[in-house]
PDB file of N, CA and C in Angstrom:
ATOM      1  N   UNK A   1      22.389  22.453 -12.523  1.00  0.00           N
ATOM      2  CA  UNK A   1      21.582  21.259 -12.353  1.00  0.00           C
ATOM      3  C   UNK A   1      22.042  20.198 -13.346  1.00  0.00           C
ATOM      4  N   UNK A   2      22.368  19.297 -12.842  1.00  0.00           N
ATOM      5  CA  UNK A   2      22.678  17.888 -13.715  1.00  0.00           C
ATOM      6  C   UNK A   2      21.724  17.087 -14.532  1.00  0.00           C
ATOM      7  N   UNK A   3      21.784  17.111 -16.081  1.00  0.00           N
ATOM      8  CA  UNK A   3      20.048  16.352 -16.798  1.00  0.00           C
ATOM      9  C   UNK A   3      20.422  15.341 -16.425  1.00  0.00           C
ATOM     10  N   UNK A   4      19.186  14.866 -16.918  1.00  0.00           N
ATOM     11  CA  UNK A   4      18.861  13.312 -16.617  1.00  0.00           C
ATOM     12  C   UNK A   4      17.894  12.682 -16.237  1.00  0.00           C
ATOM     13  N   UNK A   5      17.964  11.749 -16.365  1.00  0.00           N
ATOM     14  CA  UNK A   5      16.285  10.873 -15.685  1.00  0.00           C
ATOM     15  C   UNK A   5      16.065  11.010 -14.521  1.00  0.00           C
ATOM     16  N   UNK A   6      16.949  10.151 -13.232  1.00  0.00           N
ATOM     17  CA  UNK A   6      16.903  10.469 -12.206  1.00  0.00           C
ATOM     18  C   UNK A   6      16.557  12.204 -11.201  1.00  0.00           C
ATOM     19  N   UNK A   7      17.216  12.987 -11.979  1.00  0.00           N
ATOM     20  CA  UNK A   7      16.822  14.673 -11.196  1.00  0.00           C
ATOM     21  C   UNK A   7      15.334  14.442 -11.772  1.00  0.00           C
ATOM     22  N   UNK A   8      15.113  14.215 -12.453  1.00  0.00           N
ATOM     23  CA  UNK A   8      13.280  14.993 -13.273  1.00  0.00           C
ATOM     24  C   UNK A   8      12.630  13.801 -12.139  1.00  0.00           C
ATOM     25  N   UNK A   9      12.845  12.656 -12.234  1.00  0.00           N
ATOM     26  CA  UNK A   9      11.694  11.458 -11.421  1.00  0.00           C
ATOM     27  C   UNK A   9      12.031  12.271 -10.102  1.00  0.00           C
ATOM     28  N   UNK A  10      12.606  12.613  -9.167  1.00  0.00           N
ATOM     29  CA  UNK A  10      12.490  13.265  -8.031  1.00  0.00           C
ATOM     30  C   UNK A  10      12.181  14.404  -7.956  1.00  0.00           C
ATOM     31  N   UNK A  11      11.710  15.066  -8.885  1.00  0.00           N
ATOM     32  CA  UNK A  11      10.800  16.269  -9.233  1.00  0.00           C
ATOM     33  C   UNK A  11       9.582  16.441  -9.019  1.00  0.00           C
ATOM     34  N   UNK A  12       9.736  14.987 -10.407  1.00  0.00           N
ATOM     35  CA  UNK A  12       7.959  14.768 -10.300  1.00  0.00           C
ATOM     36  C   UNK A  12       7.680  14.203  -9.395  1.00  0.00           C
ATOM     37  N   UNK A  13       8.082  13.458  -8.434  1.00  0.00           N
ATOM     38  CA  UNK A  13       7.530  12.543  -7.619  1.00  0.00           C
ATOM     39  C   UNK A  13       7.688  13.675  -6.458  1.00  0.00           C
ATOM     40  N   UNK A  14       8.543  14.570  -6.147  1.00  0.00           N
ATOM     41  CA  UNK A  14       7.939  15.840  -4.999  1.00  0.00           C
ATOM     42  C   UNK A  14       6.566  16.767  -5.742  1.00  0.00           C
ATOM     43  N   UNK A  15       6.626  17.167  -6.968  1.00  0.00           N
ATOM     44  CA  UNK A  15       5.321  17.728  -7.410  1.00  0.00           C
ATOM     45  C   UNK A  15       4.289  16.451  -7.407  1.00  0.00           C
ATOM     46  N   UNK A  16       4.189  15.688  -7.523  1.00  0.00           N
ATOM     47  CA  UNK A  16       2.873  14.774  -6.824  1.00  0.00           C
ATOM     48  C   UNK A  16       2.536  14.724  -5.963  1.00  0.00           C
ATOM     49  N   UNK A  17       3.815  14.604  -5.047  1.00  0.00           N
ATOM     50  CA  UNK A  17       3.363  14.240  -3.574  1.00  0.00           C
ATOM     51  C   UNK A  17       2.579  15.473  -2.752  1.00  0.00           C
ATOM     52  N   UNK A  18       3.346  17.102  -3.524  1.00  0.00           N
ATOM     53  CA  UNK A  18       2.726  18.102  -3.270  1.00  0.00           C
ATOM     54  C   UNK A  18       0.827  18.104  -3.542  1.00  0.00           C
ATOM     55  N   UNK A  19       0.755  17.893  -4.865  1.00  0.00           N
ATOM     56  CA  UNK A  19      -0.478  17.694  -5.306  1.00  0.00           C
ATOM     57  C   UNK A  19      -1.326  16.802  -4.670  1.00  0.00           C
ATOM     58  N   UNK A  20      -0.867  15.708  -4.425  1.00  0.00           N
ATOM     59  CA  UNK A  20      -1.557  14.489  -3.392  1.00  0.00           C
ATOM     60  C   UNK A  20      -1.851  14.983  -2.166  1.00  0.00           C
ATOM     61  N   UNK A  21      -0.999  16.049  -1.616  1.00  0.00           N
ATOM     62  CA  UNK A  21      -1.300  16.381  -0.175  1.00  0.00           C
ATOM     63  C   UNK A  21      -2.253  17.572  -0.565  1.00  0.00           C
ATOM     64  N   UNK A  22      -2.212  18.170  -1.319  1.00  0.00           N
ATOM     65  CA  UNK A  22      -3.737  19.229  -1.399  1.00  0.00           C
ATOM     66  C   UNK A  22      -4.418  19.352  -1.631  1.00  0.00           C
ATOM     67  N   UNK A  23      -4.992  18.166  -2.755  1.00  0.00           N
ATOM     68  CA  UNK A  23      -5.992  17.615  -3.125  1.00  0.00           C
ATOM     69  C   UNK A  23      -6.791  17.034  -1.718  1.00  0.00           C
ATOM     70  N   UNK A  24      -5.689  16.353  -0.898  1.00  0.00           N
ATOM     71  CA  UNK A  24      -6.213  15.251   0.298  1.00  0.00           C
ATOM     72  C   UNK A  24      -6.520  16.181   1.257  1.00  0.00           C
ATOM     73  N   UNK A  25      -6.026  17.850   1.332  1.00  0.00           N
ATOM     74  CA  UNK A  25      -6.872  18.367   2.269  1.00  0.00           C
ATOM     75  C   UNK A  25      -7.873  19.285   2.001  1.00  0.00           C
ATOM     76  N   UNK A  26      -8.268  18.940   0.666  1.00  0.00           N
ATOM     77  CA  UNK A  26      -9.436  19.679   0.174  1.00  0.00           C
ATOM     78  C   UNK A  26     -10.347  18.671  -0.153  1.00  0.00           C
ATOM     79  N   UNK A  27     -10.087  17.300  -0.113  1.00  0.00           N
ATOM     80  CA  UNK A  27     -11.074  16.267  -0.342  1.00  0.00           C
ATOM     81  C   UNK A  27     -10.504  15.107   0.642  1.00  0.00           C
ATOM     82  N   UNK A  28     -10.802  14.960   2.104  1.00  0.00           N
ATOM     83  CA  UNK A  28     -10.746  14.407   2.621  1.00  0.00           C
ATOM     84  C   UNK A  28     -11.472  12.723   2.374  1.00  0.00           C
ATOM     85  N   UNK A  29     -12.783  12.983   2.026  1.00  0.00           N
ATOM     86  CA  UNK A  29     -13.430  11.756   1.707  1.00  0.00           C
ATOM     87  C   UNK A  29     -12.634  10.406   1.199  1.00  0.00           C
ATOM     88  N   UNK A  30     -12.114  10.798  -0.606  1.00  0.00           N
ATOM     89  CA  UNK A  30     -11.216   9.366  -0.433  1.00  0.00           C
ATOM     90  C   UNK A  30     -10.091   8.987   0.698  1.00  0.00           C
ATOM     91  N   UNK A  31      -9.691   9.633   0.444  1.00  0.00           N
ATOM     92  CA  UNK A  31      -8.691   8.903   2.201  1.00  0.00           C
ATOM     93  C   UNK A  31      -9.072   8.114   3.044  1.00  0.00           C
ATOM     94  N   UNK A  32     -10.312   8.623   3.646  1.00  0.00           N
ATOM     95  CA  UNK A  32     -11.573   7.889   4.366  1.00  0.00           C
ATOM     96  C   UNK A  32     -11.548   6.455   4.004  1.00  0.00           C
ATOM     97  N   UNK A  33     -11.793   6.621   2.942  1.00  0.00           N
ATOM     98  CA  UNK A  33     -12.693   5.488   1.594  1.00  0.00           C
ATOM     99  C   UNK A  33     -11.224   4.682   1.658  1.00  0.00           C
ATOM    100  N   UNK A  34     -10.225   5.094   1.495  1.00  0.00           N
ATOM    101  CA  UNK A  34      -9.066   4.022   1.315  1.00  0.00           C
ATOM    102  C   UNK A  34      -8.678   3.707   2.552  1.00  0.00           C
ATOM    103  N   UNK A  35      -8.907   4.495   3.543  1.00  0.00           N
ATOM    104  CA  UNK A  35      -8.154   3.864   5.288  1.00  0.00           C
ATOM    105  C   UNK A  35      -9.310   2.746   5.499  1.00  0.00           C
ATOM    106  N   UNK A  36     -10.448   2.791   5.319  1.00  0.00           N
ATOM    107  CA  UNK A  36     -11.621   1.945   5.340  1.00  0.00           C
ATOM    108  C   UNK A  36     -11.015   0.612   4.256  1.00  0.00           C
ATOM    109  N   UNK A  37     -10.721   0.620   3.387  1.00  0.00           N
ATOM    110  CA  UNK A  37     -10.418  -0.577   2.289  1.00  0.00           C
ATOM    111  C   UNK A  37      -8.862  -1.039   3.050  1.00  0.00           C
ATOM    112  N   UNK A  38      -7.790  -0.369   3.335  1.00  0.00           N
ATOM    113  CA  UNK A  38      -6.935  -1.152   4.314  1.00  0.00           C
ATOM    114  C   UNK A  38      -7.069  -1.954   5.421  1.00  0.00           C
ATOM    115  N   UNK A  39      -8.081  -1.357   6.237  1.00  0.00           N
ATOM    116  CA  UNK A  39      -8.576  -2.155   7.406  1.00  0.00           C
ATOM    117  C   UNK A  39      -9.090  -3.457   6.614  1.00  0.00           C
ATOM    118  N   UNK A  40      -9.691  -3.639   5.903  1.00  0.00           N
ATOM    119  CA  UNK A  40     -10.092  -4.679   5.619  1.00  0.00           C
ATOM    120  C   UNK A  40      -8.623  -6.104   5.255  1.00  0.00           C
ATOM    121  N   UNK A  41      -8.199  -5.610   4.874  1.00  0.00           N
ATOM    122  CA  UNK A  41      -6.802  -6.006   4.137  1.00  0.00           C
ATOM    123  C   UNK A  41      -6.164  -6.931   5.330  1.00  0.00           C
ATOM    124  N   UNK A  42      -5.158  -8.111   4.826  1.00  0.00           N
ATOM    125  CA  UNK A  42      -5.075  -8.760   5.690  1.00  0.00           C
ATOM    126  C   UNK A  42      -3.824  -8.516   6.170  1.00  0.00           C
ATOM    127  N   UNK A  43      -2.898  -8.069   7.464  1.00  0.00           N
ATOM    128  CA  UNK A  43      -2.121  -7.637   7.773  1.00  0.00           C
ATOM    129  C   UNK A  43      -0.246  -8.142   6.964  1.00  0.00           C
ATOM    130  N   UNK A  44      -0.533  -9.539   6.608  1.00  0.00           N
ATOM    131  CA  UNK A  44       0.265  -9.904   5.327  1.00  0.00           C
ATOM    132  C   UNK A  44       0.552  -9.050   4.515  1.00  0.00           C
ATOM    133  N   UNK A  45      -0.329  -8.715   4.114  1.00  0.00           N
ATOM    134  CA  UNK A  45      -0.521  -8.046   2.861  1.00  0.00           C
ATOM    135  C   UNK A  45       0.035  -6.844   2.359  1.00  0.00           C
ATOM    136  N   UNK A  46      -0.443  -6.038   3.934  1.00  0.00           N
ATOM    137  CA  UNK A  46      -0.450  -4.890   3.983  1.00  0.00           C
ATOM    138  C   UNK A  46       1.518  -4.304   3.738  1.00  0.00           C
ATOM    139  N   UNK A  47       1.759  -5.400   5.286  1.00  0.00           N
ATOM    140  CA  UNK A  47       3.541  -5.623   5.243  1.00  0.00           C
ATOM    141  C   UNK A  47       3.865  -5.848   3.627  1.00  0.00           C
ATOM    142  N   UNK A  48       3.907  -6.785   3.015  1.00  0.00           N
ATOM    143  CA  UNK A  48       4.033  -6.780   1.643  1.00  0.00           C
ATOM    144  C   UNK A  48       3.825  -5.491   1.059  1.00  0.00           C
ATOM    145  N   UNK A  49       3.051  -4.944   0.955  1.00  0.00           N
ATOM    146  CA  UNK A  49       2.901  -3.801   0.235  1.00  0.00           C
ATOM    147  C   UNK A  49       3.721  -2.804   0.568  1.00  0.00           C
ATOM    148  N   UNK A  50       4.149  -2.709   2.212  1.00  0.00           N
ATOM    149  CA  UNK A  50       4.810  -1.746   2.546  1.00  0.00           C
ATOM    150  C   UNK A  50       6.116  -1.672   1.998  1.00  0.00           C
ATOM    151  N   UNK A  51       6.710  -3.262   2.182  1.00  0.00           N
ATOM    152  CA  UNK A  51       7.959  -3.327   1.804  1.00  0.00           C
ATOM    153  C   UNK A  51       8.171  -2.746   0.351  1.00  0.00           C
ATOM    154  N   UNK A  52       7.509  -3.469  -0.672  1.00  0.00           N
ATOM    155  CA  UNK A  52       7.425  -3.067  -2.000  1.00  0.00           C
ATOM    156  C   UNK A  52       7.649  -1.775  -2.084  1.00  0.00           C
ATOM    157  N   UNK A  53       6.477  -0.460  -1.074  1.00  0.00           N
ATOM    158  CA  UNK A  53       6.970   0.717  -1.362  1.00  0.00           C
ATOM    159  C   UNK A  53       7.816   1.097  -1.395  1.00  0.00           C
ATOM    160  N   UNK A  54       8.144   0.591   0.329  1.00  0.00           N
ATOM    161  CA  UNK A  54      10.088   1.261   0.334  1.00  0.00           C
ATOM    162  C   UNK A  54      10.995   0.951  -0.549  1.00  0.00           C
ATOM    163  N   UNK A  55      10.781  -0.623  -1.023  1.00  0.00           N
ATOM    164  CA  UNK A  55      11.806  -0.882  -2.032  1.00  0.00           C
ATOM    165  C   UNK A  55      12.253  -0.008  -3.335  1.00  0.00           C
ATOM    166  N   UNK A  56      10.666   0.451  -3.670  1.00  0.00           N
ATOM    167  CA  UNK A  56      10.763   1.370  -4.685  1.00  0.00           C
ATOM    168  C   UNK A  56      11.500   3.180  -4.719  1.00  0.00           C
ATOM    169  N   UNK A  57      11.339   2.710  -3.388  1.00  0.00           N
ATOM    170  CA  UNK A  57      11.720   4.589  -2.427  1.00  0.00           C
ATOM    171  C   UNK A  57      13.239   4.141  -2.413  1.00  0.00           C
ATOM    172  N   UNK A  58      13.302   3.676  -1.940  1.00  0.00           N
ATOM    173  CA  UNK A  58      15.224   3.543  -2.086  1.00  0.00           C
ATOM    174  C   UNK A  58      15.647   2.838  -3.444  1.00  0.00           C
ATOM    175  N   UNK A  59      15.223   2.392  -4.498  1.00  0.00           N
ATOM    176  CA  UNK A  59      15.913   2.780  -5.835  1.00  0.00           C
ATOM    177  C   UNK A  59      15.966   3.941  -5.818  1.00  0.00           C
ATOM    178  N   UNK A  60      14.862   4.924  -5.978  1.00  0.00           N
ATOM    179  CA  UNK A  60      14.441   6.267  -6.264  1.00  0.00           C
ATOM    180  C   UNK A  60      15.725   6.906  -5.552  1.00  0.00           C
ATOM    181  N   UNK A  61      15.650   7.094  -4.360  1.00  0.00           N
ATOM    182  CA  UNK A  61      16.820   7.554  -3.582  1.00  0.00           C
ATOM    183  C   UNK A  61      18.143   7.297  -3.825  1.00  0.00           C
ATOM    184  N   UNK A  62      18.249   6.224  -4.506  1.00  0.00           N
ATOM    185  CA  UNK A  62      19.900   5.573  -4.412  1.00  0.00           C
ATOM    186  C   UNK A  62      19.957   6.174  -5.925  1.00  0.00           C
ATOM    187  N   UNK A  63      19.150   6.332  -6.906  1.00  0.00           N
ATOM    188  CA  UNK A  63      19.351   6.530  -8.348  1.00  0.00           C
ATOM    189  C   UNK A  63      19.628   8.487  -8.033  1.00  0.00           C
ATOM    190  N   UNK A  64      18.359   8.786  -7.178  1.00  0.00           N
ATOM    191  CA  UNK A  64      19.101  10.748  -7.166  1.00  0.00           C
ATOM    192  C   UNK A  64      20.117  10.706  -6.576  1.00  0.00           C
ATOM    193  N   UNK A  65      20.586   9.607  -5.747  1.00  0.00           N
ATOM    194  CA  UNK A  65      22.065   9.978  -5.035  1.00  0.00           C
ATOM    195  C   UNK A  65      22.827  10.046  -5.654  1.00  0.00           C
ATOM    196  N   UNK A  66      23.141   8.526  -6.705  1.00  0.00           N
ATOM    197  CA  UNK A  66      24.262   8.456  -7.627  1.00  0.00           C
ATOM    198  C   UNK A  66      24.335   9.567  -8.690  1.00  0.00           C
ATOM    199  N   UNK A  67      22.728   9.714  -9.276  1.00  0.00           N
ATOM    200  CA  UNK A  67      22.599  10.634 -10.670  1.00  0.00           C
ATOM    201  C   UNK A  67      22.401  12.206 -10.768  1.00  0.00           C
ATOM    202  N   UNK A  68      21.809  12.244  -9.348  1.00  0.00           N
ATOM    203  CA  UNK A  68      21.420  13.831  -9.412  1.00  0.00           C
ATOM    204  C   UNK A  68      22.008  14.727  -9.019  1.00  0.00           C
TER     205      UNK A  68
END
């Protein structure tokens, strides 16, 4: 395994995402509570936000490609 920053942030960010998904099917409620607060949201916005994510998902991706 190669150290470095990049291998550990795609670690942690699969052990979150793990944790996020089992938490979310043992406590459905916030989810609820946040699909309810998106609807509200103005479809602008939402696009904006999306992009931002991905943007952040492909550093992430392009940094384990080059580094990990």
């Amino acid at each position: 395994m190669t150290d470095g920053f990049f291998p550990f942030l795609g670690y942690a960010l699969l052990l979150a995402m793990f944790v996020e998904g089992v938490v979310l099917a043992l406590f459905p409620g916030p989810m609820q509570a946040m699909m309810a607060e998106f609807a509200k949201m103005a479809p602008a916005r939402l696009r904006v936000m999306g992009l931002a994510s991905a943007f952040v998902a492909v550093i992430i991706l392009a940094g384990l490609a080059r580094f990990g």
